[in-house]
C-alpha atoms as a PDB file:
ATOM      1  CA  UNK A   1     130.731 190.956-134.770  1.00  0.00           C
ATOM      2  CA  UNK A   2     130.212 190.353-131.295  1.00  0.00           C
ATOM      3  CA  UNK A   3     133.449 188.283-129.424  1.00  0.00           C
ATOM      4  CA  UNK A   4     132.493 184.394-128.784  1.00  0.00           C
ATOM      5  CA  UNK A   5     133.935 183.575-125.585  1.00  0.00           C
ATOM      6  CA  UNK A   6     136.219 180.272-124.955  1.00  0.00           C
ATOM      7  CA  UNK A   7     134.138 177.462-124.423  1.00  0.00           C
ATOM      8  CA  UNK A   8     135.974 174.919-122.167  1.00  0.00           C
ATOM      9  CA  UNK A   9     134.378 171.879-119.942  1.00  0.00           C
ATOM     10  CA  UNK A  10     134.141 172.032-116.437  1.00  0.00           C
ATOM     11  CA  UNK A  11     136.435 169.136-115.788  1.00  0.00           C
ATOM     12  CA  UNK A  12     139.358 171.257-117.818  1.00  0.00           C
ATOM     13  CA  UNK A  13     138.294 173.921-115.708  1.00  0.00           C
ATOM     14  CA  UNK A  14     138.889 172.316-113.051  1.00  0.00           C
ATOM     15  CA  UNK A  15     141.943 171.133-113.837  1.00  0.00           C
ATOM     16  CA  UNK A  16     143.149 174.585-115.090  1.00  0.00           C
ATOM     17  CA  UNK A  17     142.245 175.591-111.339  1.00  0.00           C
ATOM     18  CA  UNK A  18     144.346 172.836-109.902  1.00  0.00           C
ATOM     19  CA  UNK A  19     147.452 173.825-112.307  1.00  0.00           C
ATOM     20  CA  UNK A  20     147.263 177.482-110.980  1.00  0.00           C
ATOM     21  CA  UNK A  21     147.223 176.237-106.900  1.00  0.00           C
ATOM     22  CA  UNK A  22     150.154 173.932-107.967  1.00  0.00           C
ATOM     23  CA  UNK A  23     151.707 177.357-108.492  1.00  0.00           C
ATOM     24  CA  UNK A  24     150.917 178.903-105.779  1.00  0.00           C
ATOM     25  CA  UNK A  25     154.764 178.189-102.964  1.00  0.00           C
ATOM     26  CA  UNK A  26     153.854 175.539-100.876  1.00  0.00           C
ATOM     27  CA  UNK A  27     154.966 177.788 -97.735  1.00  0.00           C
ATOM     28  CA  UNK A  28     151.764 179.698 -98.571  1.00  0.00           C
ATOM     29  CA  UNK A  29     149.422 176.935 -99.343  1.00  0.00           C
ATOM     30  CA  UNK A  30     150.522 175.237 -95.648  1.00  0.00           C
ATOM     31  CA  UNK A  31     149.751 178.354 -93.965  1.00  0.00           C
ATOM     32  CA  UNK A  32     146.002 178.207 -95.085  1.00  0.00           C
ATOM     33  CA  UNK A  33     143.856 177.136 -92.653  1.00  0.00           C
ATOM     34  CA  UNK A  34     140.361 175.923 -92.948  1.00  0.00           C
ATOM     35  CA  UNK A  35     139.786 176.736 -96.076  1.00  0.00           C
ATOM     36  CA  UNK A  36     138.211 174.661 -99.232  1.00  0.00           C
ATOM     37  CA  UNK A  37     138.484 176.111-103.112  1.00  0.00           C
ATOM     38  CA  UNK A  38     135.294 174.811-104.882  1.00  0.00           C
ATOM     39  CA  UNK A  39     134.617 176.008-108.921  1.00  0.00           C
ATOM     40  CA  UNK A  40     131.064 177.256-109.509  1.00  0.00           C
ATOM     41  CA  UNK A  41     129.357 177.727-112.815  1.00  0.00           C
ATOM     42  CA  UNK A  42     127.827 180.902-112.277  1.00  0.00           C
ATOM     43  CA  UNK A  43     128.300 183.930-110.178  1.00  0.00           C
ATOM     44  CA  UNK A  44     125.831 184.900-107.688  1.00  0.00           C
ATOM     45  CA  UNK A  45     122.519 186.391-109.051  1.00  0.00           C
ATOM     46  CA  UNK A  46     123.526 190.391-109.509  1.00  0.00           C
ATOM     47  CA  UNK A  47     127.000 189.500-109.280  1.00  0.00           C
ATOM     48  CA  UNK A  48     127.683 188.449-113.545  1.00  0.00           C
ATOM     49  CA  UNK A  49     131.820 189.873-113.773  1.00  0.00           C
ATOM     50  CA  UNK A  50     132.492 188.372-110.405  1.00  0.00           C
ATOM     51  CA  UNK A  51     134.918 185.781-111.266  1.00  0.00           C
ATOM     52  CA  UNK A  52     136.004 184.531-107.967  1.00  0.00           C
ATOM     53  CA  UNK A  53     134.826 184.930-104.148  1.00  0.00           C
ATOM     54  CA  UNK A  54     136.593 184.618-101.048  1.00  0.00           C
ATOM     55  CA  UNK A  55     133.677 183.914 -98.111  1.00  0.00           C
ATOM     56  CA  UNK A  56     134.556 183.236 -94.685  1.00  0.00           C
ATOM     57  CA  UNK A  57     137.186 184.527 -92.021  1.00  0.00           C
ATOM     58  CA  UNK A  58     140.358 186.453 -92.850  1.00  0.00           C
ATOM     59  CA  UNK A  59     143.658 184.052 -91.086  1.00  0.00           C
ATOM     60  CA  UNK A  60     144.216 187.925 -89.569  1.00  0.00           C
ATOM     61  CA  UNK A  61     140.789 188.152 -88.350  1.00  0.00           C
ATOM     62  CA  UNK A  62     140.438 184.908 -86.588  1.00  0.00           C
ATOM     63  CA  UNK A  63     140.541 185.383 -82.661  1.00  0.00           C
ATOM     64  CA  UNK A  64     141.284 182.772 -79.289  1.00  0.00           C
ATOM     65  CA  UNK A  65     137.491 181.934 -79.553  1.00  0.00           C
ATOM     66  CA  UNK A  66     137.819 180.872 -83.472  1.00  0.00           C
ATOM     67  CA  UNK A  67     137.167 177.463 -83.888  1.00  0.00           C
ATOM     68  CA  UNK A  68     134.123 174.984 -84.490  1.00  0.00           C
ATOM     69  CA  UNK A  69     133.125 176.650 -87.698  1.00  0.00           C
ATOM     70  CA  UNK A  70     132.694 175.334 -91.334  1.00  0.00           C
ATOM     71  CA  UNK A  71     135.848 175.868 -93.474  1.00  0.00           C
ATOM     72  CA  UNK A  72     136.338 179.449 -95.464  1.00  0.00           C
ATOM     73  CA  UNK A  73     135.502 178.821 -99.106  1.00  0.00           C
ATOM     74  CA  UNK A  74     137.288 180.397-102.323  1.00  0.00           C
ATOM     75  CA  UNK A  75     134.488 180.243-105.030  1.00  0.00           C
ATOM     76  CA  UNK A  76     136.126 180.444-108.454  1.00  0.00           C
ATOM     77  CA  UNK A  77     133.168 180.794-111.201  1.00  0.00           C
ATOM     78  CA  UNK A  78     133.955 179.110-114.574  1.00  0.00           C
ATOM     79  CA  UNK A  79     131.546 181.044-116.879  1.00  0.00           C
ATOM     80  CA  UNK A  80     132.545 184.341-115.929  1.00  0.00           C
ATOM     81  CA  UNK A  81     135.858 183.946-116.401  1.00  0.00           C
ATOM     82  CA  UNK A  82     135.095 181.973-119.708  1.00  0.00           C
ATOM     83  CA  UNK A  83     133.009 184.859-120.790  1.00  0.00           C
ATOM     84  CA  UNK A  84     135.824 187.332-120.337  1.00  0.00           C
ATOM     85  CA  UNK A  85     138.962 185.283-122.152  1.00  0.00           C
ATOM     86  CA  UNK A  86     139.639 185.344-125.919  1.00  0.00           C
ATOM     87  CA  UNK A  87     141.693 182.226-125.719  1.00  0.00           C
ATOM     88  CA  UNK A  88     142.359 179.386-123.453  1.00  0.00           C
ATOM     89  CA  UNK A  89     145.642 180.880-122.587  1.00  0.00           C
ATOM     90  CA  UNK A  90     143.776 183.621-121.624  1.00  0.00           C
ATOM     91  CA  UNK A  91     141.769 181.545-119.006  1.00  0.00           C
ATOM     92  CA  UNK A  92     144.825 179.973-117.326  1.00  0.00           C
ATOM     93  CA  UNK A  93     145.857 183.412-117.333  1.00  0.00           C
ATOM     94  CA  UNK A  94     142.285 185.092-115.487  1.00  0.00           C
ATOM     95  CA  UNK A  95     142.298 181.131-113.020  1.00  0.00           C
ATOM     96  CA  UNK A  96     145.920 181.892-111.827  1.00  0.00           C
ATOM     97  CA  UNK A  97     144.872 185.948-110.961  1.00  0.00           C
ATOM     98  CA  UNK A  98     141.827 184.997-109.835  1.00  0.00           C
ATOM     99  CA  UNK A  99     143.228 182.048-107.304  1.00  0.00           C
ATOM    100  CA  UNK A 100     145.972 184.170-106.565  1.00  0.00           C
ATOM    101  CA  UNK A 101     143.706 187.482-105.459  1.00  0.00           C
ATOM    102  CA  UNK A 102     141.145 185.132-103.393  1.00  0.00           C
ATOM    103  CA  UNK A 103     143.729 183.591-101.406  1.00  0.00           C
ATOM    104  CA  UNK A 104     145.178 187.001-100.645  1.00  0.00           C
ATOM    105  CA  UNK A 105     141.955 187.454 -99.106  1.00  0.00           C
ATOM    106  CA  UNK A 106     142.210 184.330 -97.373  1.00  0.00           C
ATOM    107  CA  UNK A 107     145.634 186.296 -95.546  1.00  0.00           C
ATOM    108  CA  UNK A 108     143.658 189.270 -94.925  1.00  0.00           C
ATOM    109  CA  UNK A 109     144.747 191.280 -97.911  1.00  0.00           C
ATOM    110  CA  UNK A 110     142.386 193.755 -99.608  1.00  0.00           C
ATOM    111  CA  UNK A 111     141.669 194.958-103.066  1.00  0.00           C
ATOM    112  CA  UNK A 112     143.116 198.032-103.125  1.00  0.00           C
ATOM    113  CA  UNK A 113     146.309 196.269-101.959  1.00  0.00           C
ATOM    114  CA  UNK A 114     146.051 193.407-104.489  1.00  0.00           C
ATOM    115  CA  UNK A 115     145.153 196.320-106.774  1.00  0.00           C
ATOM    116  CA  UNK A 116     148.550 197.829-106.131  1.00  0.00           C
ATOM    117  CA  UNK A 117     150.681 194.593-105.947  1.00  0.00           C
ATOM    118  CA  UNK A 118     148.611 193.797-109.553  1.00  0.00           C
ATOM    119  CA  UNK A 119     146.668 191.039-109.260  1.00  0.00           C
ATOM    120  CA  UNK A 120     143.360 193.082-109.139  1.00  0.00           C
END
């Protein structure tokens, strides 16, 4: 029998996303620049285990002529990670990683680091 995954509304999602940046030191979160966290329902097309995205420019990569551009997003994508969890533990669980590893990104770290420090 094939596994049923957790089926949770988006505004506990949400909410389950706010608990895990409430987490996250407050040193780190002040150090973020530009930067909105939004929650999508889906992945983009092609993209189906994708479970979070980090799109703009790395804090490390931003240069003297950085400036007048629209803020860095962290996409965090509800079904995927719903797909994935057994349990709604489990999805606080895969929202904290995921929130975690895209605001690593946000600093400029990379997978294979975040891959070594565990939150992969």
């Amino acid at each position: 029998m094939g596994r049923v995954p957790v089926e949770m509304s988006r505004e506990r999602f949400e909410e389950l996303v706010g608990e895990a940046l409430d987490e996250v030191p407050e040193e780190l979160l002040g150090l973020m620049s530009n930067v909105v966290i939004l929650v999508e329902d889906e992945s983009p097309r092609g993209e189906p285990e994708l479970l979070g995205l980090y799109e703009g420019y790395a804090l490390t990569s931003r240069g003297w002529d950085y400036g007048g551009v629209l803020p860095d997003r962290i996409l965090i994508y509800r079904h995927p990670i719903l797909r994935i969890c057994d349990t709604e533990d489990d999805v606080v669980d895969e929202i904290a990683i995921t929130v975690v590893h895209e605001i690593a990104h946000h600093f400029g770290i990379d997978d294979e680091r975040l891959h070594d420090l565990g939150w992969a």
